[in-house]
PDB file of N, CA and C in Angstrom:
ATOM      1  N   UNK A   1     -11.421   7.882   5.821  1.00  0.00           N
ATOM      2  CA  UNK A   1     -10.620   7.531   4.668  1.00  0.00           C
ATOM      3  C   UNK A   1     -10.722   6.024   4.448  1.00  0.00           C
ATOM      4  N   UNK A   2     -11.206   5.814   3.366  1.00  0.00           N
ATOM      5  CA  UNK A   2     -11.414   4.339   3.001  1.00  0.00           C
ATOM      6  C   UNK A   2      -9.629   3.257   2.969  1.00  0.00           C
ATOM      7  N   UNK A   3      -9.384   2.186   3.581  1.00  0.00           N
ATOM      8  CA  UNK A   3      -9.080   1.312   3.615  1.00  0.00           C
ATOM      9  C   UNK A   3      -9.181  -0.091   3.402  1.00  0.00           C
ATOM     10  N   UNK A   4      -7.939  -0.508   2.158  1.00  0.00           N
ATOM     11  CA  UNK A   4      -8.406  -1.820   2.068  1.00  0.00           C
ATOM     12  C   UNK A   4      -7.491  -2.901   2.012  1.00  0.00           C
ATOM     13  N   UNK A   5      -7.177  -4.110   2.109  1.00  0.00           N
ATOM     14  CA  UNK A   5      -6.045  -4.936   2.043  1.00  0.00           C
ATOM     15  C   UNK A   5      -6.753  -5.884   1.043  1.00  0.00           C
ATOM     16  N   UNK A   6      -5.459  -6.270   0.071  1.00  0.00           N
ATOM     17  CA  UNK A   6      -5.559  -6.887  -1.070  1.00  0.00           C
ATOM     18  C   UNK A   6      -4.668  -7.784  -1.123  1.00  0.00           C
ATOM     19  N   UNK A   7      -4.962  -8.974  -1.376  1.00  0.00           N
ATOM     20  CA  UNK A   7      -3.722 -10.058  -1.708  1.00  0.00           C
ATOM     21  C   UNK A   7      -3.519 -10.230  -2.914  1.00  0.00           C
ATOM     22  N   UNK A   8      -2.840 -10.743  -3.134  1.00  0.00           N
ATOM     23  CA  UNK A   8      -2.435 -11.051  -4.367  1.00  0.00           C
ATOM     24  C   UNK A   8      -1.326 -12.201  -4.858  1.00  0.00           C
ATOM     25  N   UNK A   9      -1.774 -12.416  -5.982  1.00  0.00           N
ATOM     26  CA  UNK A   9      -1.433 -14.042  -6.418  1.00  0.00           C
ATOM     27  C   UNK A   9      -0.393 -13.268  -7.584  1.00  0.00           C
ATOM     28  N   UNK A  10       0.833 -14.206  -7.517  1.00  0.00           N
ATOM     29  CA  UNK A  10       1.806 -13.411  -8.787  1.00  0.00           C
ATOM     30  C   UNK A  10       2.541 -14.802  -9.276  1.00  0.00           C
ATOM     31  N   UNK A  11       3.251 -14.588 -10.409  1.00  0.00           N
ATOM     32  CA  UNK A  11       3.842 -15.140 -11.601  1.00  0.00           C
ATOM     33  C   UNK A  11       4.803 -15.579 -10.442  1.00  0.00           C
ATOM     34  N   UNK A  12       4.746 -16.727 -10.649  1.00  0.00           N
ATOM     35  CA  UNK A  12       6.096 -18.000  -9.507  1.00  0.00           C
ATOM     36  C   UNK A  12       7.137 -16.860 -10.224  1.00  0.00           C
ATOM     37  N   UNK A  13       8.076 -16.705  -9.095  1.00  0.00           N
ATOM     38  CA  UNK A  13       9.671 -15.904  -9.280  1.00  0.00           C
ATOM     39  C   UNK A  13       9.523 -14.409  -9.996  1.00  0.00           C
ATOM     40  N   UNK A  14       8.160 -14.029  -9.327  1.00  0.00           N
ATOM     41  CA  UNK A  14       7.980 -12.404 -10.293  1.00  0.00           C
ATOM     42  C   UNK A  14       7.842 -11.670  -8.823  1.00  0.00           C
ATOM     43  N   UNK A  15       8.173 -12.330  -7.542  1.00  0.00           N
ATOM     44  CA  UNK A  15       7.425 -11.782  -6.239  1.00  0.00           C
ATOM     45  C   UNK A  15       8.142 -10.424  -5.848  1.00  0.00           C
ATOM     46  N   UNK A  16       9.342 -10.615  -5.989  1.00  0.00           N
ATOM     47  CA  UNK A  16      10.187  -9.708  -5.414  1.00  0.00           C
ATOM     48  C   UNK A  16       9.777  -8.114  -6.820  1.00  0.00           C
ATOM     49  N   UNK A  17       9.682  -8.664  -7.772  1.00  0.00           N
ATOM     50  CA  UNK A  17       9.503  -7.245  -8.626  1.00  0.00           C
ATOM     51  C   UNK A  17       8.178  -6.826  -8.655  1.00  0.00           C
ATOM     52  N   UNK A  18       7.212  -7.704  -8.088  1.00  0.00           N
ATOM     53  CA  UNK A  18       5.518  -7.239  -7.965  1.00  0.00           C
ATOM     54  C   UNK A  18       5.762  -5.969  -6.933  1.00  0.00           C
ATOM     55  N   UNK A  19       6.277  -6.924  -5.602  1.00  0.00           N
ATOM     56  CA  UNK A  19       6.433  -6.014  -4.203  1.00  0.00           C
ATOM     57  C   UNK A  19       7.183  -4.640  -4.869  1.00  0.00           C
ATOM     58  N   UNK A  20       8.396  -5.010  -5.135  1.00  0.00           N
ATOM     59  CA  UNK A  20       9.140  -3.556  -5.219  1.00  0.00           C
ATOM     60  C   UNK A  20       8.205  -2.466  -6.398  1.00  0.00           C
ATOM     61  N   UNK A  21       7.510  -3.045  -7.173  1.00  0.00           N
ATOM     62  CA  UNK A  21       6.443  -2.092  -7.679  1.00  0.00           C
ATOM     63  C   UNK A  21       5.935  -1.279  -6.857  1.00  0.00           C
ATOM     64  N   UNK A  22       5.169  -2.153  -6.188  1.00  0.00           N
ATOM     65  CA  UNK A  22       3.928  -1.873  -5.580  1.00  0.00           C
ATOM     66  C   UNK A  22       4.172  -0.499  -4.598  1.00  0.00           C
ATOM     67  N   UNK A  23       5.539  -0.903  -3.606  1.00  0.00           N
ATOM     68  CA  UNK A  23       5.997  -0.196  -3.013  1.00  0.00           C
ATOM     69  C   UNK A  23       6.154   1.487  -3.537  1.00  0.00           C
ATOM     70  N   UNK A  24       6.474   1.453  -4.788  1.00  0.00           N
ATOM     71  CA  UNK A  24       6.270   2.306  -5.731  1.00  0.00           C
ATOM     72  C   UNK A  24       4.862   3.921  -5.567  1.00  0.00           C
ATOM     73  N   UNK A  25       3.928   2.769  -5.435  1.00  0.00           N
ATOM     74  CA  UNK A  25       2.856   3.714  -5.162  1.00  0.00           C
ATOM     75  C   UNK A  25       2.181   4.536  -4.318  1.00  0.00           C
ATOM     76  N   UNK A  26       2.283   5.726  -4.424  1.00  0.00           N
ATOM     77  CA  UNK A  26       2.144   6.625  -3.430  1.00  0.00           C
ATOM     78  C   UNK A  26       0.612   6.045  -2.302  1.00  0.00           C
ATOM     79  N   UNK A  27      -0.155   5.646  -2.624  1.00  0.00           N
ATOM     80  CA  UNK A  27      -1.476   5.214  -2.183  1.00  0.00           C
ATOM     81  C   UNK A  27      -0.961   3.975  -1.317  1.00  0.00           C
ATOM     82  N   UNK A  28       0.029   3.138  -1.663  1.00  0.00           N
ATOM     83  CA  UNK A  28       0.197   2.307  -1.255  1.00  0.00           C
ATOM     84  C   UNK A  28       0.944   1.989   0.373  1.00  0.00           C
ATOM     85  N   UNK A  29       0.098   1.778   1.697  1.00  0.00           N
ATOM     86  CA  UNK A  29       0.456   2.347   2.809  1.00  0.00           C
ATOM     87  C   UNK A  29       0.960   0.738   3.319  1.00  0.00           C
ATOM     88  N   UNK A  30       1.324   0.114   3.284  1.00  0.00           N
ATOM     89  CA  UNK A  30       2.251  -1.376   3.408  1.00  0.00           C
ATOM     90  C   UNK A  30       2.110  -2.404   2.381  1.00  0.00           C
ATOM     91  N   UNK A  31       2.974  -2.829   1.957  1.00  0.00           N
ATOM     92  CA  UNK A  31       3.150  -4.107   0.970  1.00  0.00           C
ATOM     93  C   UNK A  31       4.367  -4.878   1.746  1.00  0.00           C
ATOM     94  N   UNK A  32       3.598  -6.365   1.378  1.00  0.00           N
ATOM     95  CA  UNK A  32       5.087  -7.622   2.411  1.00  0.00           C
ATOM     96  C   UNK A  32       4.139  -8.924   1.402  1.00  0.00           C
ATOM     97  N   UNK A  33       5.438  -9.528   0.923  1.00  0.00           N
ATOM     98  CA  UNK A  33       5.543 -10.597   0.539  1.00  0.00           C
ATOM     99  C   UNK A  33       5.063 -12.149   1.746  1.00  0.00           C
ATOM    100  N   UNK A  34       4.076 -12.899   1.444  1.00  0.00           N
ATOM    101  CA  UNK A  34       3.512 -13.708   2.731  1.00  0.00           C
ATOM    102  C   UNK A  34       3.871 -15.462   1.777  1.00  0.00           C
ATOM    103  N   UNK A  35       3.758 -16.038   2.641  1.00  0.00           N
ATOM    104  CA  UNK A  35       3.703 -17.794   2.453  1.00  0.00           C
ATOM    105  C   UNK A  35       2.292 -17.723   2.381  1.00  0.00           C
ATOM    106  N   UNK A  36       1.551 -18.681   1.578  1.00  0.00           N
ATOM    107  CA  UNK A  36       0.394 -19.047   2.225  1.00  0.00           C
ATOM    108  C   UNK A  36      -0.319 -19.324   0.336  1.00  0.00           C
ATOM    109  N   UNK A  37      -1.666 -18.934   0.419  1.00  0.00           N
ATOM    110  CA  UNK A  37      -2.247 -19.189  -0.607  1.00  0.00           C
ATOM    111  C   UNK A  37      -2.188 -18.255  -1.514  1.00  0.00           C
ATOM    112  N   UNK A  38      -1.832 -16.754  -0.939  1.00  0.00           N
ATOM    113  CA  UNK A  38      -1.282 -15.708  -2.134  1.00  0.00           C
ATOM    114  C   UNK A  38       0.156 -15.434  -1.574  1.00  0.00           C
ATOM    115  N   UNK A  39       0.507 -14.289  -2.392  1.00  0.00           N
ATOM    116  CA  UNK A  39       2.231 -14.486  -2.365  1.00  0.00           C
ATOM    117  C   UNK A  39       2.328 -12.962  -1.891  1.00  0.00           C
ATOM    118  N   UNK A  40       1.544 -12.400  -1.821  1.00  0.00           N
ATOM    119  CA  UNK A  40       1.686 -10.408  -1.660  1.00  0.00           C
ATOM    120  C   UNK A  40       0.472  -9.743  -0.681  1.00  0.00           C
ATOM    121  N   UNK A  41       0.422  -9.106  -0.098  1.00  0.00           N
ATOM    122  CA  UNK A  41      -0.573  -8.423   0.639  1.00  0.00           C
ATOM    123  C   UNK A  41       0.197  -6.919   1.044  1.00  0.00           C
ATOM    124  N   UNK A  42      -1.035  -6.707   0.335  1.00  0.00           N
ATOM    125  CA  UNK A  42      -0.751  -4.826   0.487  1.00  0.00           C
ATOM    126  C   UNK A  42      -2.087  -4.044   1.102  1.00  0.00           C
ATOM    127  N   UNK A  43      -1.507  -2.924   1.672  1.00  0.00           N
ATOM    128  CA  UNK A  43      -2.545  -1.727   2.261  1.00  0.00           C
ATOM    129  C   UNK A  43      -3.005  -0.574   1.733  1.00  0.00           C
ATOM    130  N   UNK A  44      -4.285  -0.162   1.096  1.00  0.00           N
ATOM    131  CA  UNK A  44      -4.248   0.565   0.040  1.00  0.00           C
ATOM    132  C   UNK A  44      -5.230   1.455   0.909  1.00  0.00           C
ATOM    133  N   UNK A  45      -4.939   2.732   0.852  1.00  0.00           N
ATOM    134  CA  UNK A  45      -5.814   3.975   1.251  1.00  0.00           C
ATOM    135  C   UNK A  45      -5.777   4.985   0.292  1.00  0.00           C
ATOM    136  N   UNK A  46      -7.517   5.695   0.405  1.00  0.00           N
ATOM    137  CA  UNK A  46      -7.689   6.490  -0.487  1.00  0.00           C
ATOM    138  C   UNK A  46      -9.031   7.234  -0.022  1.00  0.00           C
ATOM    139  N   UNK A  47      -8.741   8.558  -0.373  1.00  0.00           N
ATOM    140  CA  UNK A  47      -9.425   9.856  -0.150  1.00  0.00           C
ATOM    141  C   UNK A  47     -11.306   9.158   0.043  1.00  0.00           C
ATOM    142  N   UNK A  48     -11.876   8.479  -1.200  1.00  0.00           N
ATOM    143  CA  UNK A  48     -12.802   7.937  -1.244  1.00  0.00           C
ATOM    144  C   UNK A  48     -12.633   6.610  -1.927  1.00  0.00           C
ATOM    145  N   UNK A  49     -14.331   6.240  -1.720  1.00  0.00           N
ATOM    146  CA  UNK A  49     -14.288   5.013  -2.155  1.00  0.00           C
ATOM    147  C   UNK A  49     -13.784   4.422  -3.440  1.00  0.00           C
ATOM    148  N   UNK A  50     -14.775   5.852  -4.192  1.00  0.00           N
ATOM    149  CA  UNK A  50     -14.502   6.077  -5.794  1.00  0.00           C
ATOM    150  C   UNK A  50     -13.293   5.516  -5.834  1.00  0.00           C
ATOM    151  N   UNK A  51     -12.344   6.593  -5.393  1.00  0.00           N
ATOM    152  CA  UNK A  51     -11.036   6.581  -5.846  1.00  0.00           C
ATOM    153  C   UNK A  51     -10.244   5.021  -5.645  1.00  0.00           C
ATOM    154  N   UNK A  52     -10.296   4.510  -4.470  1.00  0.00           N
ATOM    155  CA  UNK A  52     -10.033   3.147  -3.535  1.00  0.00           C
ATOM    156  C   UNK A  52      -9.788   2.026  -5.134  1.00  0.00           C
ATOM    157  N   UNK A  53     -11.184   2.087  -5.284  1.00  0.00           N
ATOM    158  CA  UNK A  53     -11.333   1.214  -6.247  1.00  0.00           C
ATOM    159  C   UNK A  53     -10.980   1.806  -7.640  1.00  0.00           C
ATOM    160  N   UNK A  54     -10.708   3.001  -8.130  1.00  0.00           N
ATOM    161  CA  UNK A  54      -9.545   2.983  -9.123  1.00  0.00           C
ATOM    162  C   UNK A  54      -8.106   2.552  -8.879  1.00  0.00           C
ATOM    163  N   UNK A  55      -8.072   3.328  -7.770  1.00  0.00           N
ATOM    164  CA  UNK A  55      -6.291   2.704  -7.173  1.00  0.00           C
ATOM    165  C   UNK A  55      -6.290   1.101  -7.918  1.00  0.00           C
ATOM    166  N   UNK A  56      -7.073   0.057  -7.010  1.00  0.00           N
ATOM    167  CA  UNK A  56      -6.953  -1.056  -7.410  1.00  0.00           C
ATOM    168  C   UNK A  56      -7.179  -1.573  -8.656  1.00  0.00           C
ATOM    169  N   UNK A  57      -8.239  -1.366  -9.241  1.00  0.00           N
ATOM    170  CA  UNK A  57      -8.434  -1.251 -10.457  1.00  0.00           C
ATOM    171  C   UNK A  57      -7.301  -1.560 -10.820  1.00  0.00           C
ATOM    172  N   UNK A  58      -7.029   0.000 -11.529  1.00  0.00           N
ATOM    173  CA  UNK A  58      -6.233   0.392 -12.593  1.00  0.00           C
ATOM    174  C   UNK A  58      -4.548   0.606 -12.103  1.00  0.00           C
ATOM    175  N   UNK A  59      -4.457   0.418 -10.749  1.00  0.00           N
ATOM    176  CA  UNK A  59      -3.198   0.255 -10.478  1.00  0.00           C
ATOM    177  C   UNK A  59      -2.393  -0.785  -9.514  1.00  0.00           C
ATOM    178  N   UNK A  60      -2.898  -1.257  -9.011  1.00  0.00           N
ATOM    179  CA  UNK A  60      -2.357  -2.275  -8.472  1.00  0.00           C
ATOM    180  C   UNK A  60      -2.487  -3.914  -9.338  1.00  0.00           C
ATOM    181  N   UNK A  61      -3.821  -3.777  -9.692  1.00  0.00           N
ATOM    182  CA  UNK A  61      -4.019  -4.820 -10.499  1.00  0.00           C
ATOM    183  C   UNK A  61      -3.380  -4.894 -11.726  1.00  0.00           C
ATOM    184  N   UNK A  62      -2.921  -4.520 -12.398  1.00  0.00           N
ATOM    185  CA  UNK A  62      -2.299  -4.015 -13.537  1.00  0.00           C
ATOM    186  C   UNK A  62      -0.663  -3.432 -13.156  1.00  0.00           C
ATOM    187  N   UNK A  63      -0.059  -4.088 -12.227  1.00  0.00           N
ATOM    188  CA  UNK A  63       1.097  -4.061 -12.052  1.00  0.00           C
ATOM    189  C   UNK A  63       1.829  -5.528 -12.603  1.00  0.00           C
ATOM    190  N   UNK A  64       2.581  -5.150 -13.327  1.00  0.00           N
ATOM    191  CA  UNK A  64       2.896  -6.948 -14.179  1.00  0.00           C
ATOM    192  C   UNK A  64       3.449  -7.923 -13.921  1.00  0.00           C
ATOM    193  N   UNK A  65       2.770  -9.059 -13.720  1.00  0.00           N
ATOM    194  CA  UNK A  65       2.718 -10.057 -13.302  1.00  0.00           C
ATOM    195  C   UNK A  65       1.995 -10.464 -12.188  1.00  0.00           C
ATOM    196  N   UNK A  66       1.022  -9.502 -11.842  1.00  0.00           N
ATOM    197  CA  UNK A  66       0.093  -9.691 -10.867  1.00  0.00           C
ATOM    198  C   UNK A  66      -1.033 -10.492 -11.793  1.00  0.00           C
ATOM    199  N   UNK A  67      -1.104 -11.553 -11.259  1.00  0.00           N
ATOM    200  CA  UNK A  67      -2.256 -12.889 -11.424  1.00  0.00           C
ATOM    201  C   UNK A  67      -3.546 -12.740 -11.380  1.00  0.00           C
ATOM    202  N   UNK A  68      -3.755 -12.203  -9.836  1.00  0.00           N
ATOM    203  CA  UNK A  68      -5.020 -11.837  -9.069  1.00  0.00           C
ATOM    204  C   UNK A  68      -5.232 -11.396  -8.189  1.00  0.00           C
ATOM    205  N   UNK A  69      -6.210 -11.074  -8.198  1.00  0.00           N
ATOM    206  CA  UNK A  69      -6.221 -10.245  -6.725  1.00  0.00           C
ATOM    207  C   UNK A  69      -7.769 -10.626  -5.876  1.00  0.00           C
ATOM    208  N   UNK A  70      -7.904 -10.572  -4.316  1.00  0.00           N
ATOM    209  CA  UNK A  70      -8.712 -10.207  -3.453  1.00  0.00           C
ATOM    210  C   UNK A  70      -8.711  -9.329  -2.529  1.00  0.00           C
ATOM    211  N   UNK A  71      -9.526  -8.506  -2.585  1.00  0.00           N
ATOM    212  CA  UNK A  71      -9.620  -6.932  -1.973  1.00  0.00           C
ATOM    213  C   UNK A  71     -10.877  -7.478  -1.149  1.00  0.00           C
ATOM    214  N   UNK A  72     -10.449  -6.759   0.444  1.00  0.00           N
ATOM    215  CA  UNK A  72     -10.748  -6.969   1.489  1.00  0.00           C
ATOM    216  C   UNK A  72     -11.517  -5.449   1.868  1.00  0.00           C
ATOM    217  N   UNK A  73     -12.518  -5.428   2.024  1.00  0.00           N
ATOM    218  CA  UNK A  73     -12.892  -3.397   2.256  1.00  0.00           C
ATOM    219  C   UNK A  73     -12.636  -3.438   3.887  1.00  0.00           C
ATOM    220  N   UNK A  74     -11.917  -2.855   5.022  1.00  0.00           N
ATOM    221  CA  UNK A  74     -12.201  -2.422   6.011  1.00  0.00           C
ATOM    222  C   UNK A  74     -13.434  -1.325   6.328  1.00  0.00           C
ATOM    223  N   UNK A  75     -14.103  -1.881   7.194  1.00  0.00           N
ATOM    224  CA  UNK A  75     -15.345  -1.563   7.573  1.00  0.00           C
ATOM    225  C   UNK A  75     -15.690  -0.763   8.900  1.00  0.00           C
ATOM    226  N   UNK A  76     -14.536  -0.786   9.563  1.00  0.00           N
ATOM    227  CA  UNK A  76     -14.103  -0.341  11.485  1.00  0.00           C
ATOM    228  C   UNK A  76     -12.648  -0.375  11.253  1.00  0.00           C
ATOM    229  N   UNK A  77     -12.520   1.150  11.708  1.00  0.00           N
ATOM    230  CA  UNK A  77     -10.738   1.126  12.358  1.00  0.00           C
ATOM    231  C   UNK A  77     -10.629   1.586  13.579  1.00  0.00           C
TER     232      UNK A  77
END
């Protein structure tokens, strides 16, 4: 099962309603708010790859006020 961690950059004072989105999503297997150079990092699993990268796509990225994102593919678990 494909795994991936994504950070993400959000709208100064939008952090707390990105996370509680995110949390939202069934695909979505940890989300936590971090210090550092992005503001969000989440754990996204999915059946396939295909799918992996719709998740993000079309749903995580497109949660509002999400800025940007970098998606990390795990390669070994």
């Amino acid at each position: 099962m494909p795994i991936a961690f994504v950070l993400l950059t959000v709208e100064p004072g939008k952090e707390e309603d990105v996370l509680n989105k995110l949390k939202t999503l069934p695909e979505i297997m940890e989300a936590h708010r971090v210090y550092g150079v992005y503001d969000t990092v989440v754990k996204v699993n999915a059946p396939t790859p295909e799918k992996l990268k719709e998740i993000i796509t079309w749903k995580v990225r497109k949660v509002e006020n999400v800025k940007s994102t970098l998606t990390m593919l795990v390669v070994e678990q």
